[in-house]
PDB file of N, CA and C in Angstrom:
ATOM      1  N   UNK A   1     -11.756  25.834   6.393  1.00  0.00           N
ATOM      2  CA  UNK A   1     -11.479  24.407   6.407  1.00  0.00           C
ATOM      3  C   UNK A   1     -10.084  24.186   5.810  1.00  0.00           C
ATOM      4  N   UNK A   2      -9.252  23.169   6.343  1.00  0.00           N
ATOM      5  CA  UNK A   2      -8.130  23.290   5.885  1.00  0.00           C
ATOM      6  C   UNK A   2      -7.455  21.207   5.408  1.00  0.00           C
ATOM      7  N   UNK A   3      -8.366  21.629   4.634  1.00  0.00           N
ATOM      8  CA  UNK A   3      -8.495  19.686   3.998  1.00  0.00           C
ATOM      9  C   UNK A   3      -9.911  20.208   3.297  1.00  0.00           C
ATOM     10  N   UNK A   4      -9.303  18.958   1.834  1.00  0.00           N
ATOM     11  CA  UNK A   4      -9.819  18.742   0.835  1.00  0.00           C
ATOM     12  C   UNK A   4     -10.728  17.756   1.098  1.00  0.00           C
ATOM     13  N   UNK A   5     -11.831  17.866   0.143  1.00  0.00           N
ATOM     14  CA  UNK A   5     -12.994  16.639   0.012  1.00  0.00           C
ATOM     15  C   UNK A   5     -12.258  16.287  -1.078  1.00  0.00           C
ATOM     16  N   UNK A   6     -12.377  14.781  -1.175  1.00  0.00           N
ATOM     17  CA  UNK A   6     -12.501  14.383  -3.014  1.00  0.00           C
ATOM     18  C   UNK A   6     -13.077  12.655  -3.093  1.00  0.00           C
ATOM     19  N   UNK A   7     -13.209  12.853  -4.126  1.00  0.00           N
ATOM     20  CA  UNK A   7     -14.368  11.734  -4.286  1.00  0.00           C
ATOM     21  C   UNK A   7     -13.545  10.624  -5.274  1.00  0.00           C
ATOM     22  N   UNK A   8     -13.575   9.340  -5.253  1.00  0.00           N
ATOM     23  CA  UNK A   8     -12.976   8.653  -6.394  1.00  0.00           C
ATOM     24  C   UNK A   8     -13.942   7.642  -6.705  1.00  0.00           C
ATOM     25  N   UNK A   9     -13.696   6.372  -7.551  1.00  0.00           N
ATOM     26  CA  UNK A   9     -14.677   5.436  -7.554  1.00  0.00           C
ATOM     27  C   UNK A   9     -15.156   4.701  -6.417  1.00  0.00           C
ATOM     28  N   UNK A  10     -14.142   4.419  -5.261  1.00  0.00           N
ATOM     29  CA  UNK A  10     -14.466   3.712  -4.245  1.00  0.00           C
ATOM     30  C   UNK A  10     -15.014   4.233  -3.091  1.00  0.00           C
ATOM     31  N   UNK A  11     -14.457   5.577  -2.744  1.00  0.00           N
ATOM     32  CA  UNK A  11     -14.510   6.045  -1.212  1.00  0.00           C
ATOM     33  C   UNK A  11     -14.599   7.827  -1.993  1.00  0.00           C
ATOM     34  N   UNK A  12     -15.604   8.541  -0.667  1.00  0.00           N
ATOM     35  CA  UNK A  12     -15.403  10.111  -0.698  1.00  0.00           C
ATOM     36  C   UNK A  12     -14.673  10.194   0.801  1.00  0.00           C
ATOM     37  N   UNK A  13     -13.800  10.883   0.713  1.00  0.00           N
ATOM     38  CA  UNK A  13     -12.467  11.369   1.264  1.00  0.00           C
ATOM     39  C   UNK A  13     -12.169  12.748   1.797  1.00  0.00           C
ATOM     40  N   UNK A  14     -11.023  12.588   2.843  1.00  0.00           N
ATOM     41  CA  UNK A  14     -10.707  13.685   2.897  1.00  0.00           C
ATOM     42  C   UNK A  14      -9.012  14.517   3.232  1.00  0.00           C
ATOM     43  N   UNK A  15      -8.419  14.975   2.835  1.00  0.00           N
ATOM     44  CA  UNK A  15      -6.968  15.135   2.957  1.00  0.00           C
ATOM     45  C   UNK A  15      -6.765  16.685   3.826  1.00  0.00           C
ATOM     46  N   UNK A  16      -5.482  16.341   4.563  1.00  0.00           N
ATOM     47  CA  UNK A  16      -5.678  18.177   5.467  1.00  0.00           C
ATOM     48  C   UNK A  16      -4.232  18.525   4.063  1.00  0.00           C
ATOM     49  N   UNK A  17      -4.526  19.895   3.791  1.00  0.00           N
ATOM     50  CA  UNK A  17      -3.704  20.458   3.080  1.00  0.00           C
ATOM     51  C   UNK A  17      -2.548  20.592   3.178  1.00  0.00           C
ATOM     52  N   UNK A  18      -2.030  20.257   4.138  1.00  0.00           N
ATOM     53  CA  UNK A  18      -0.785  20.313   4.693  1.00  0.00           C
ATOM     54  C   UNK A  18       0.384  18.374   4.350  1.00  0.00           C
ATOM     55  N   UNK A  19      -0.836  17.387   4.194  1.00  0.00           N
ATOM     56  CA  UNK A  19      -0.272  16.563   3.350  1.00  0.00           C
ATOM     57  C   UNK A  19      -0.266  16.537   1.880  1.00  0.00           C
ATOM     58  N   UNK A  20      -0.566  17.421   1.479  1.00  0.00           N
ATOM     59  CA  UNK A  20      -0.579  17.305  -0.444  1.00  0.00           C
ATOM     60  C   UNK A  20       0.600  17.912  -0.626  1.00  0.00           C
ATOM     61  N   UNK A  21       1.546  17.551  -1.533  1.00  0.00           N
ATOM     62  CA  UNK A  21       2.760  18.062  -1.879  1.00  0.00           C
ATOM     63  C   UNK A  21       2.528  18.669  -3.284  1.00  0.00           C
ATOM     64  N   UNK A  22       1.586  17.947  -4.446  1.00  0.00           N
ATOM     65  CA  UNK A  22       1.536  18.449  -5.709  1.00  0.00           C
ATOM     66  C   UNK A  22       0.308  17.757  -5.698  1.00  0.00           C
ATOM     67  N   UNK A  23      -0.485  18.244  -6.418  1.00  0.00           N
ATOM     68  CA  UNK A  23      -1.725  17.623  -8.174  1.00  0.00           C
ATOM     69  C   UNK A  23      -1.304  17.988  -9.126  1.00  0.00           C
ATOM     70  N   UNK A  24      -1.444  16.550 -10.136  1.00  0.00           N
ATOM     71  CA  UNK A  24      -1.459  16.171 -10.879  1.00  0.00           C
ATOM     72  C   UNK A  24      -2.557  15.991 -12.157  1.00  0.00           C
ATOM     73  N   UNK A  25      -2.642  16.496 -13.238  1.00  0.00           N
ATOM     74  CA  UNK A  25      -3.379  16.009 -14.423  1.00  0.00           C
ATOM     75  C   UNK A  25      -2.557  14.872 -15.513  1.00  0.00           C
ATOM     76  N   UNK A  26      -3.257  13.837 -15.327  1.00  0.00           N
ATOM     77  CA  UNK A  26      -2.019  13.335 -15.631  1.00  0.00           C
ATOM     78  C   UNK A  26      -3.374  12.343 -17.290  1.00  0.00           C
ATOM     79  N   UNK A  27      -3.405  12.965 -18.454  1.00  0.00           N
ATOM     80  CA  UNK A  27      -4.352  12.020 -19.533  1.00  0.00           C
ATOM     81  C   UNK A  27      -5.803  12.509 -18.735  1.00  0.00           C
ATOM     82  N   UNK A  28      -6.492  11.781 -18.248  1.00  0.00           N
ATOM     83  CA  UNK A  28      -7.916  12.137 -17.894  1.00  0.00           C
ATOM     84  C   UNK A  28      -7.936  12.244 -16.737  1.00  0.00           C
ATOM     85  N   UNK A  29      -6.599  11.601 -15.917  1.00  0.00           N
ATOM     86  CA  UNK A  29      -6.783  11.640 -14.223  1.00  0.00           C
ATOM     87  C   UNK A  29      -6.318  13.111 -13.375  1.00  0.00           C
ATOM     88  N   UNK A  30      -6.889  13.009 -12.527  1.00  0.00           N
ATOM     89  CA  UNK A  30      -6.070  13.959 -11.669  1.00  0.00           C
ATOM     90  C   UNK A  30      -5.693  13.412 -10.509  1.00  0.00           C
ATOM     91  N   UNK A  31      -4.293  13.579  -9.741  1.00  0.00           N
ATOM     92  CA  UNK A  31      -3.990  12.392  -9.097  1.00  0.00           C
ATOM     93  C   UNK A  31      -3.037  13.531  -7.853  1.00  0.00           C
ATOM     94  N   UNK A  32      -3.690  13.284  -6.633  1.00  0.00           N
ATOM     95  CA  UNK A  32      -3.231  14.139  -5.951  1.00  0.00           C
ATOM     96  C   UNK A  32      -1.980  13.321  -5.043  1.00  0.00           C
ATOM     97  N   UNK A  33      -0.684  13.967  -5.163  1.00  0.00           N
ATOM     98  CA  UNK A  33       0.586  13.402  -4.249  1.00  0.00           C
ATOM     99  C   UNK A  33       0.935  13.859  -2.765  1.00  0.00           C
ATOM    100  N   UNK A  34       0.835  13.098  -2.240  1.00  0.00           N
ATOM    101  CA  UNK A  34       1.253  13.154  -0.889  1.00  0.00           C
ATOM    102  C   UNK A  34       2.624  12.206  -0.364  1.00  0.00           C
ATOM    103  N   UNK A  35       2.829  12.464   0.463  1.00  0.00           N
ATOM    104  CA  UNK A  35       4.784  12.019   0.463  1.00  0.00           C
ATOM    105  C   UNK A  35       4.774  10.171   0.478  1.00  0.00           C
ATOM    106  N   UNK A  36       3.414   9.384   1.222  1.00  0.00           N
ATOM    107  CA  UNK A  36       3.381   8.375   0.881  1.00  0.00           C
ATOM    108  C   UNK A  36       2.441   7.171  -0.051  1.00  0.00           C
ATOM    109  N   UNK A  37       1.535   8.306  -0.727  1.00  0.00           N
ATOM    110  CA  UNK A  37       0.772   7.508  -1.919  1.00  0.00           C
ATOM    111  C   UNK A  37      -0.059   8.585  -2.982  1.00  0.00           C
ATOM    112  N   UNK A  38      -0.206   8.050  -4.102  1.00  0.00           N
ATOM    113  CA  UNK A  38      -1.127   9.161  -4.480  1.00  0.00           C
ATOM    114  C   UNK A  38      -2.982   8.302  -4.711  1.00  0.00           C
ATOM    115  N   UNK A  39      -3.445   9.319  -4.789  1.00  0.00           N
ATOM    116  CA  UNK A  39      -4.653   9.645  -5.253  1.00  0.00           C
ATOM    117  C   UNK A  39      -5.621   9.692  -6.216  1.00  0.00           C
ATOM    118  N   UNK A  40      -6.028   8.480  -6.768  1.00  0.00           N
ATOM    119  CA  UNK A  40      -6.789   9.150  -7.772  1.00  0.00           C
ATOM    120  C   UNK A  40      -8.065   9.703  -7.838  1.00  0.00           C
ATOM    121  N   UNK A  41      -8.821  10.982  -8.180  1.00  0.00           N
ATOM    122  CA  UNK A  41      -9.854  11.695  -7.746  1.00  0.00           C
ATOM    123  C   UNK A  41     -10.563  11.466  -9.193  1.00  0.00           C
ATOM    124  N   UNK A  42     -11.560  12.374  -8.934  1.00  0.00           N
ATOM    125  CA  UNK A  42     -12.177  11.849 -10.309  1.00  0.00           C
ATOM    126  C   UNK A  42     -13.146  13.635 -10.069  1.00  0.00           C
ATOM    127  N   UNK A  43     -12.323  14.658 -10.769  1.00  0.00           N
ATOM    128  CA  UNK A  43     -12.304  16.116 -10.640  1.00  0.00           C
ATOM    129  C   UNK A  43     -11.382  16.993 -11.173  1.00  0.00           C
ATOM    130  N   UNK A  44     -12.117  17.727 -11.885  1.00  0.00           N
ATOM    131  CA  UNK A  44     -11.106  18.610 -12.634  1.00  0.00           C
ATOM    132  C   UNK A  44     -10.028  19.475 -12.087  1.00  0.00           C
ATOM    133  N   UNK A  45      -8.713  19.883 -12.652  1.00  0.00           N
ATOM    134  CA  UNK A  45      -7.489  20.295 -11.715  1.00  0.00           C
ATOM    135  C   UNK A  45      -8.336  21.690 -11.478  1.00  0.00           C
ATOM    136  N   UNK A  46      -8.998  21.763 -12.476  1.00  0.00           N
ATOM    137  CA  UNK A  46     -10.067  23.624 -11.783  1.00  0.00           C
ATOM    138  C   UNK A  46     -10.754  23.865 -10.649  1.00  0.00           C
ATOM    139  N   UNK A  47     -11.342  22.694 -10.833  1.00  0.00           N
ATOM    140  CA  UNK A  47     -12.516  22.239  -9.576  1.00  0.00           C
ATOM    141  C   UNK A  47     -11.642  21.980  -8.432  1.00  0.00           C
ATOM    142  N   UNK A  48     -10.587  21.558  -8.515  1.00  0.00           N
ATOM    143  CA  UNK A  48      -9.815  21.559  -7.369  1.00  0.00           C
ATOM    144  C   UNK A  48      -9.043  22.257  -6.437  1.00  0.00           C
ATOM    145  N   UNK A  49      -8.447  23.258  -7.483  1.00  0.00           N
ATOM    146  CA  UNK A  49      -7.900  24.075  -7.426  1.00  0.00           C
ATOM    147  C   UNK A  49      -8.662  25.127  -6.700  1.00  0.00           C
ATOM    148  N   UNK A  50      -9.648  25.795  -7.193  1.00  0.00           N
ATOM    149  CA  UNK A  50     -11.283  26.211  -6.734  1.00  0.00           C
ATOM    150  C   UNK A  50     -11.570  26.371  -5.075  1.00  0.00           C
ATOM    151  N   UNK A  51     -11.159  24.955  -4.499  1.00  0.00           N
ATOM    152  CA  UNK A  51     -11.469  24.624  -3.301  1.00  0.00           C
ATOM    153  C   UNK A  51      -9.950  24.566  -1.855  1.00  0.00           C
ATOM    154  N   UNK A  52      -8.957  24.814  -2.946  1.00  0.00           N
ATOM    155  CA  UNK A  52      -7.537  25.720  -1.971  1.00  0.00           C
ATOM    156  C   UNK A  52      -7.494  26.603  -1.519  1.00  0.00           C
ATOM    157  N   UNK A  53      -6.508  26.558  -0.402  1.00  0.00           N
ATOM    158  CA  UNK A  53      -5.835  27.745  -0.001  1.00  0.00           C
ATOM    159  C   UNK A  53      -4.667  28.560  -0.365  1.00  0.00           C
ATOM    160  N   UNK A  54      -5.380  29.765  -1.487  1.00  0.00           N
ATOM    161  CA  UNK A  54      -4.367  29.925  -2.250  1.00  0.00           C
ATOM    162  C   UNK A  54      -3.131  30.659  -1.594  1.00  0.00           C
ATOM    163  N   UNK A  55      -3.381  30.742  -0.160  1.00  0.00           N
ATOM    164  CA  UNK A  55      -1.919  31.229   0.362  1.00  0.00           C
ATOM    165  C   UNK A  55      -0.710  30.597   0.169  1.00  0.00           C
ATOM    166  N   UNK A  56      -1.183  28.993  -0.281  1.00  0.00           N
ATOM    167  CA  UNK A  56      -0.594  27.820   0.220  1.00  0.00           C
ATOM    168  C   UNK A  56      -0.195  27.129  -0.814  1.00  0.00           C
ATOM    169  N   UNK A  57      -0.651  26.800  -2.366  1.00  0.00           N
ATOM    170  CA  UNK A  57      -1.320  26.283  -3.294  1.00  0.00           C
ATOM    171  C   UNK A  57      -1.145  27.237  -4.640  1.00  0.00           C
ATOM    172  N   UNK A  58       0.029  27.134  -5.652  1.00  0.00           N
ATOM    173  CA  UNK A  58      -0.054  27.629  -6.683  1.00  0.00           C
ATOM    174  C   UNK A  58      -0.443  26.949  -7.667  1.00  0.00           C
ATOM    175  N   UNK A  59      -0.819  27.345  -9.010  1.00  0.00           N
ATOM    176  CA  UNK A  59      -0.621  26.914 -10.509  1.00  0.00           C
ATOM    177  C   UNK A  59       0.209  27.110 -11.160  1.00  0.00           C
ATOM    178  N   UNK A  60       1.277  26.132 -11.263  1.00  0.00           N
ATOM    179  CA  UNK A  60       2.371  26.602 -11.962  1.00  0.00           C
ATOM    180  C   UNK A  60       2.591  26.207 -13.056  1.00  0.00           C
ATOM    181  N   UNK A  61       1.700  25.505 -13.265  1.00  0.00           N
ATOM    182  CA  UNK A  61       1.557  24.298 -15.155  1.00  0.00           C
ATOM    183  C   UNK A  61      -0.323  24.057 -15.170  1.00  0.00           C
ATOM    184  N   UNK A  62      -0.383  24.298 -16.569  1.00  0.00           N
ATOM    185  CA  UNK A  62      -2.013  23.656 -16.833  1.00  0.00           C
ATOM    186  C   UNK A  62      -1.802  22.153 -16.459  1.00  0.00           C
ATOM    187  N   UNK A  63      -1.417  21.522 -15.707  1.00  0.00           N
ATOM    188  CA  UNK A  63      -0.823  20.302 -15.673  1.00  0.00           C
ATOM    189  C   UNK A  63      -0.897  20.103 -14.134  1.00  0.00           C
ATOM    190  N   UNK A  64      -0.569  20.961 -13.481  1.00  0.00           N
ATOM    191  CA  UNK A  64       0.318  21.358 -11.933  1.00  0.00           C
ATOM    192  C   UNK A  64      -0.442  22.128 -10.761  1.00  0.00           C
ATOM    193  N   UNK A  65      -0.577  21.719  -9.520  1.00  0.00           N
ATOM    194  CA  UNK A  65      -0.827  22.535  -8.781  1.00  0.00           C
ATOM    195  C   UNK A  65      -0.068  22.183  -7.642  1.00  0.00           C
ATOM    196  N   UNK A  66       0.695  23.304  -7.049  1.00  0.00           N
ATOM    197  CA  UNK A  66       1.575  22.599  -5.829  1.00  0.00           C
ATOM    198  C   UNK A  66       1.761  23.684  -5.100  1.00  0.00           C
ATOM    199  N   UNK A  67       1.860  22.412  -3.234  1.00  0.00           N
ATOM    200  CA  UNK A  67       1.791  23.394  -2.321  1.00  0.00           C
ATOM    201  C   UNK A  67       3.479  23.903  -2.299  1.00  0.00           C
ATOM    202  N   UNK A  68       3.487  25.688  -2.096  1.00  0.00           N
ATOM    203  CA  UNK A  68       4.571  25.670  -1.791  1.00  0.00           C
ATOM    204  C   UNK A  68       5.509  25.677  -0.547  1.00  0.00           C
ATOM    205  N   UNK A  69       4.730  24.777   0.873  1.00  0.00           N
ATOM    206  CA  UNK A  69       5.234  24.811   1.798  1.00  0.00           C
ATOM    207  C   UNK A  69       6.670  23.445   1.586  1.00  0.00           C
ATOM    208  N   UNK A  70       5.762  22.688   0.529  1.00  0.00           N
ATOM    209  CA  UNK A  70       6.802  21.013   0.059  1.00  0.00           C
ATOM    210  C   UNK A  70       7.345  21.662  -0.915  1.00  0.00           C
ATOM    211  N   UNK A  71       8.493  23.006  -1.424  1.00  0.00           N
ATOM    212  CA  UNK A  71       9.316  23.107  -2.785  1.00  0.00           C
ATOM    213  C   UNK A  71      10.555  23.012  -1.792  1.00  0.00           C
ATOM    214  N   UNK A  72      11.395  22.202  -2.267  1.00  0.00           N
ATOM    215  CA  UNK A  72      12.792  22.012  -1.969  1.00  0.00           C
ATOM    216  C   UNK A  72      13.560  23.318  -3.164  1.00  0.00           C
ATOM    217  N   UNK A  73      13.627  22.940  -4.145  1.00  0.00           N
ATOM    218  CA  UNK A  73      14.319  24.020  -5.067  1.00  0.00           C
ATOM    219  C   UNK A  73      13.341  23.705  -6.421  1.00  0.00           C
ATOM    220  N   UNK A  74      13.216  24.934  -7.286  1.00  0.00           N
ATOM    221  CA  UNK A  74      13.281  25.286  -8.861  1.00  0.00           C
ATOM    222  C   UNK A  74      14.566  25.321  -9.877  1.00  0.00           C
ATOM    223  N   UNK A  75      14.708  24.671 -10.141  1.00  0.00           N
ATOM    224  CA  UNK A  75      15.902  25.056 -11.613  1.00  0.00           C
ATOM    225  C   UNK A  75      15.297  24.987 -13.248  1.00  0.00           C
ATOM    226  N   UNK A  76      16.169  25.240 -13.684  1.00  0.00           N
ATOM    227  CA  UNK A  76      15.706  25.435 -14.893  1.00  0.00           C
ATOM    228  C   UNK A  76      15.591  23.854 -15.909  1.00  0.00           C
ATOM    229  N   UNK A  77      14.791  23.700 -16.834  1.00  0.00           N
ATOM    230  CA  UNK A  77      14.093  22.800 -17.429  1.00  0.00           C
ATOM    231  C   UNK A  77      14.170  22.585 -19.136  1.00  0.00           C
ATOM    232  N   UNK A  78      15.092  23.346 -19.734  1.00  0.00           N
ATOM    233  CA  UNK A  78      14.475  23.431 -21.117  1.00  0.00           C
ATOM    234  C   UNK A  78      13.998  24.882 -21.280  1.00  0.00           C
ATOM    235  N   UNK A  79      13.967  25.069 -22.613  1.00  0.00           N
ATOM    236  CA  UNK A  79      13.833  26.562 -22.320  1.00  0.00           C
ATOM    237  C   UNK A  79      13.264  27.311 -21.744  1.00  0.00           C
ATOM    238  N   UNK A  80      11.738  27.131 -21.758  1.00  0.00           N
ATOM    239  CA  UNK A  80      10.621  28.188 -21.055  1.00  0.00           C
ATOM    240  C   UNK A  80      10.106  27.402 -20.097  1.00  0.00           C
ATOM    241  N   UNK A  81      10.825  26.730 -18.983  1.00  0.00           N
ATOM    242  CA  UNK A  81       9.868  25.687 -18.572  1.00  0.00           C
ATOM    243  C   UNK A  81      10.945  25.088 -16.792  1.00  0.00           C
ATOM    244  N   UNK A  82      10.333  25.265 -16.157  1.00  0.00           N
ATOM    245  CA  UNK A  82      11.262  25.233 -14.951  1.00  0.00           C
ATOM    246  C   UNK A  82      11.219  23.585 -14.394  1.00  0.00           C
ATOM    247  N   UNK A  83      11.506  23.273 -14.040  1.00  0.00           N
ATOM    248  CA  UNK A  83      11.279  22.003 -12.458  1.00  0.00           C
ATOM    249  C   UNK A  83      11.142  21.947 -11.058  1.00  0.00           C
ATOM    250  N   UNK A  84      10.619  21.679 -10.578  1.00  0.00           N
ATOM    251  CA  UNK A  84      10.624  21.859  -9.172  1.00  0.00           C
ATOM    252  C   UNK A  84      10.605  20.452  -8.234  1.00  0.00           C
ATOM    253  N   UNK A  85      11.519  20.576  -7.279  1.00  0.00           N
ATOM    254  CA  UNK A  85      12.297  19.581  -6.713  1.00  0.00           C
ATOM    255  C   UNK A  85      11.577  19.601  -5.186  1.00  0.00           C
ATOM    256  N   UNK A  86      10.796  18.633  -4.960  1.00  0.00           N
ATOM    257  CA  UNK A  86      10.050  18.619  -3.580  1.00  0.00           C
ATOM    258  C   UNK A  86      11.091  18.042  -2.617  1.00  0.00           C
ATOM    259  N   UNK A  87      10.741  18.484  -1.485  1.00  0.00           N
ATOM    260  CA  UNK A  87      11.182  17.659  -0.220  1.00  0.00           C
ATOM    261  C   UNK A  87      10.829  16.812   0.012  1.00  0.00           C
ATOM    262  N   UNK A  88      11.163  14.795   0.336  1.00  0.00           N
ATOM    263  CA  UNK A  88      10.849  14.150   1.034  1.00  0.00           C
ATOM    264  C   UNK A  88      10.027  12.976  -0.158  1.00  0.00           C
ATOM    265  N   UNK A  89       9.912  13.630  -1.492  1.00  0.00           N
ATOM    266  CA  UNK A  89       9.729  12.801  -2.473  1.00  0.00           C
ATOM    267  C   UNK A  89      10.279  12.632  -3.639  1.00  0.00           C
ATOM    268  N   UNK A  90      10.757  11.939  -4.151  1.00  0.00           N
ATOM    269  CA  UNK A  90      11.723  11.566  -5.587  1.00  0.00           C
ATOM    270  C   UNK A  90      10.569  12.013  -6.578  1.00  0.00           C
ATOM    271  N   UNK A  91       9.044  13.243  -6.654  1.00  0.00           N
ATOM    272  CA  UNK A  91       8.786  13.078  -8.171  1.00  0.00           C
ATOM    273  C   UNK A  91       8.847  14.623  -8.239  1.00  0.00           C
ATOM    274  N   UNK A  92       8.717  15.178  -9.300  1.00  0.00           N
ATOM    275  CA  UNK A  92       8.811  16.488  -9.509  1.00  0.00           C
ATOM    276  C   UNK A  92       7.654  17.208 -10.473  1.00  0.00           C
ATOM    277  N   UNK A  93       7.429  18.793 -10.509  1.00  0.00           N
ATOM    278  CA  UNK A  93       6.307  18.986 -11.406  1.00  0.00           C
ATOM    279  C   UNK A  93       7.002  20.381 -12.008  1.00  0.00           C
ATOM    280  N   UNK A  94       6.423  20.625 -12.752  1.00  0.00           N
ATOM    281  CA  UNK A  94       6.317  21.477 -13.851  1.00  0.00           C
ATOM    282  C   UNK A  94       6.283  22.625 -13.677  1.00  0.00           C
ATOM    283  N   UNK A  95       6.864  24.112 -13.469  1.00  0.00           N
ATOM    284  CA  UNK A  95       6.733  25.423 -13.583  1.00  0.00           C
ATOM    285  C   UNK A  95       7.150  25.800 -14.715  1.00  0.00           C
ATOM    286  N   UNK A  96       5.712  26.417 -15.424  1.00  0.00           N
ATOM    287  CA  UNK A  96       5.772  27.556 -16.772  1.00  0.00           C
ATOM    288  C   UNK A  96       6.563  28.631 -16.526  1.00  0.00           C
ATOM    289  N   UNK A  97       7.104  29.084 -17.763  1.00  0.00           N
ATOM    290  CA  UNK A  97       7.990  30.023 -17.206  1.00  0.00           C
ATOM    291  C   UNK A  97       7.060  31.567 -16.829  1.00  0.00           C
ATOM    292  N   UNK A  98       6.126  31.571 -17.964  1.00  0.00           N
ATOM    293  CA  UNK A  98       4.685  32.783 -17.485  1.00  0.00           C
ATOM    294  C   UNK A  98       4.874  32.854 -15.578  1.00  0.00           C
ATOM    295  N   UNK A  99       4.285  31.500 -15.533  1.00  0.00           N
ATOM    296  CA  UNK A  99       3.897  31.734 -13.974  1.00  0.00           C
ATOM    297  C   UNK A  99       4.787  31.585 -13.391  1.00  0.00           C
ATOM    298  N   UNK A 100       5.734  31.380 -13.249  1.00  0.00           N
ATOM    299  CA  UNK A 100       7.519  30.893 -12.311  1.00  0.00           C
ATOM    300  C   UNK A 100       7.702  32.594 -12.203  1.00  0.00           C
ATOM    301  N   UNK A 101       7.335  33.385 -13.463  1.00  0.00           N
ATOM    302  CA  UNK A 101       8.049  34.850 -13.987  1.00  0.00           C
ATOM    303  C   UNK A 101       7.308  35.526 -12.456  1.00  0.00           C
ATOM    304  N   UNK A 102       5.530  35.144 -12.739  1.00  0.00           N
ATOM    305  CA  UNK A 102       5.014  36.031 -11.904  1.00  0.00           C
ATOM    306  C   UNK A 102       4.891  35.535 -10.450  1.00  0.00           C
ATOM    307  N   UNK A 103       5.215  34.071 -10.235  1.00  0.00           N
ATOM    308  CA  UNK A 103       5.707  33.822  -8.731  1.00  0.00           C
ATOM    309  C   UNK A 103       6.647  34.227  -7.868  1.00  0.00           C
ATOM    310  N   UNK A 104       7.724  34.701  -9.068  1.00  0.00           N
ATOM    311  CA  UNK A 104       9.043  35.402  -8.415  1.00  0.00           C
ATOM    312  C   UNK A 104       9.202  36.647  -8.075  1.00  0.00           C
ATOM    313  N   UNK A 105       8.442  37.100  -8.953  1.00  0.00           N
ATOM    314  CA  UNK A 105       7.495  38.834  -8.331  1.00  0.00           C
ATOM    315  C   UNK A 105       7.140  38.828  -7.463  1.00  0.00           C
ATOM    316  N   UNK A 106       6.167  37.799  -6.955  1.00  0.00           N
ATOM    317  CA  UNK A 106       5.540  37.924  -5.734  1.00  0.00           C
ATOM    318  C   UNK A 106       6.773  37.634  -4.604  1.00  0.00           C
ATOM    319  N   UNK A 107       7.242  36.515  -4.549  1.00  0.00           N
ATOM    320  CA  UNK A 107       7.615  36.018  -3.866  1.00  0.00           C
ATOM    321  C   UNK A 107       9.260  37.191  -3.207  1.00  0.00           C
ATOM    322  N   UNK A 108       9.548  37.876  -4.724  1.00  0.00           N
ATOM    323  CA  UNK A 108      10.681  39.451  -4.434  1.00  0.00           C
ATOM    324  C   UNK A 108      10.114  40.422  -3.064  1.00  0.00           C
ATOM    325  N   UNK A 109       8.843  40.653  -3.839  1.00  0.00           N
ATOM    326  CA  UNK A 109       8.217  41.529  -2.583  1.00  0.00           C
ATOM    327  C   UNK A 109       8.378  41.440  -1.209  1.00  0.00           C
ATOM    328  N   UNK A 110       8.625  40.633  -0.644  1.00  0.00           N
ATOM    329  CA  UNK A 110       8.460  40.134   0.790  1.00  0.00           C
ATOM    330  C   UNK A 110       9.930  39.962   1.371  1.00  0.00           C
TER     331      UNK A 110
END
């Protein structure tokens, strides 16, 4: 399956993976972005995460989950702590430097 279920107070839903650009934990919410609105779900970034395609779909912040077909560029952030600059939307999310370290491994290989 290639779309998410998610459930909020009003409506259960469904998104194809290919519109999510990032999730969000944002205080108690988790709030999934897509290029023209976001989301609020009512589900943990685990539980969500859980139900991706992780070909498609990293963790790059306890905070963060983003597809990397929407990364425009990464630069650096402060010391241990990257940014990442989407295509097609003015917001940005969070790469740890842990996981940025071991995304770039992967991503060398190929």
């Amino acid at each position: 399956m290639n779309r998410l279920a998610y459930k909020n107070r009003s409506e259960v839903g469904f998104i194809d993976f290919d519109k999510i650009i990032f999730i969000e934990k944002l205080q108690n919410k988790t709030i999934i972005h897509t290029k023209n609105n976001e989301i609020e779900i009512h589900s943990s970034l685990n539980s969500v995460y859980d139900k991706l395609d992780k070909e498609i779909f990293i963790r790059t912040h306890r905070s963060y989950i983003v597809n990397i077909n929407h990364i425009k560029k990464i630069i650096p952030w402060g010391q241990k702590t990257y940014r990442i600059i989407f295509k097609g939307i003015d917001e940005d999310a969070l790469f740890s430097y842990e996981r940025y370290k071991d995304f770039k491994d992967k991503v060398c290989q190929f």
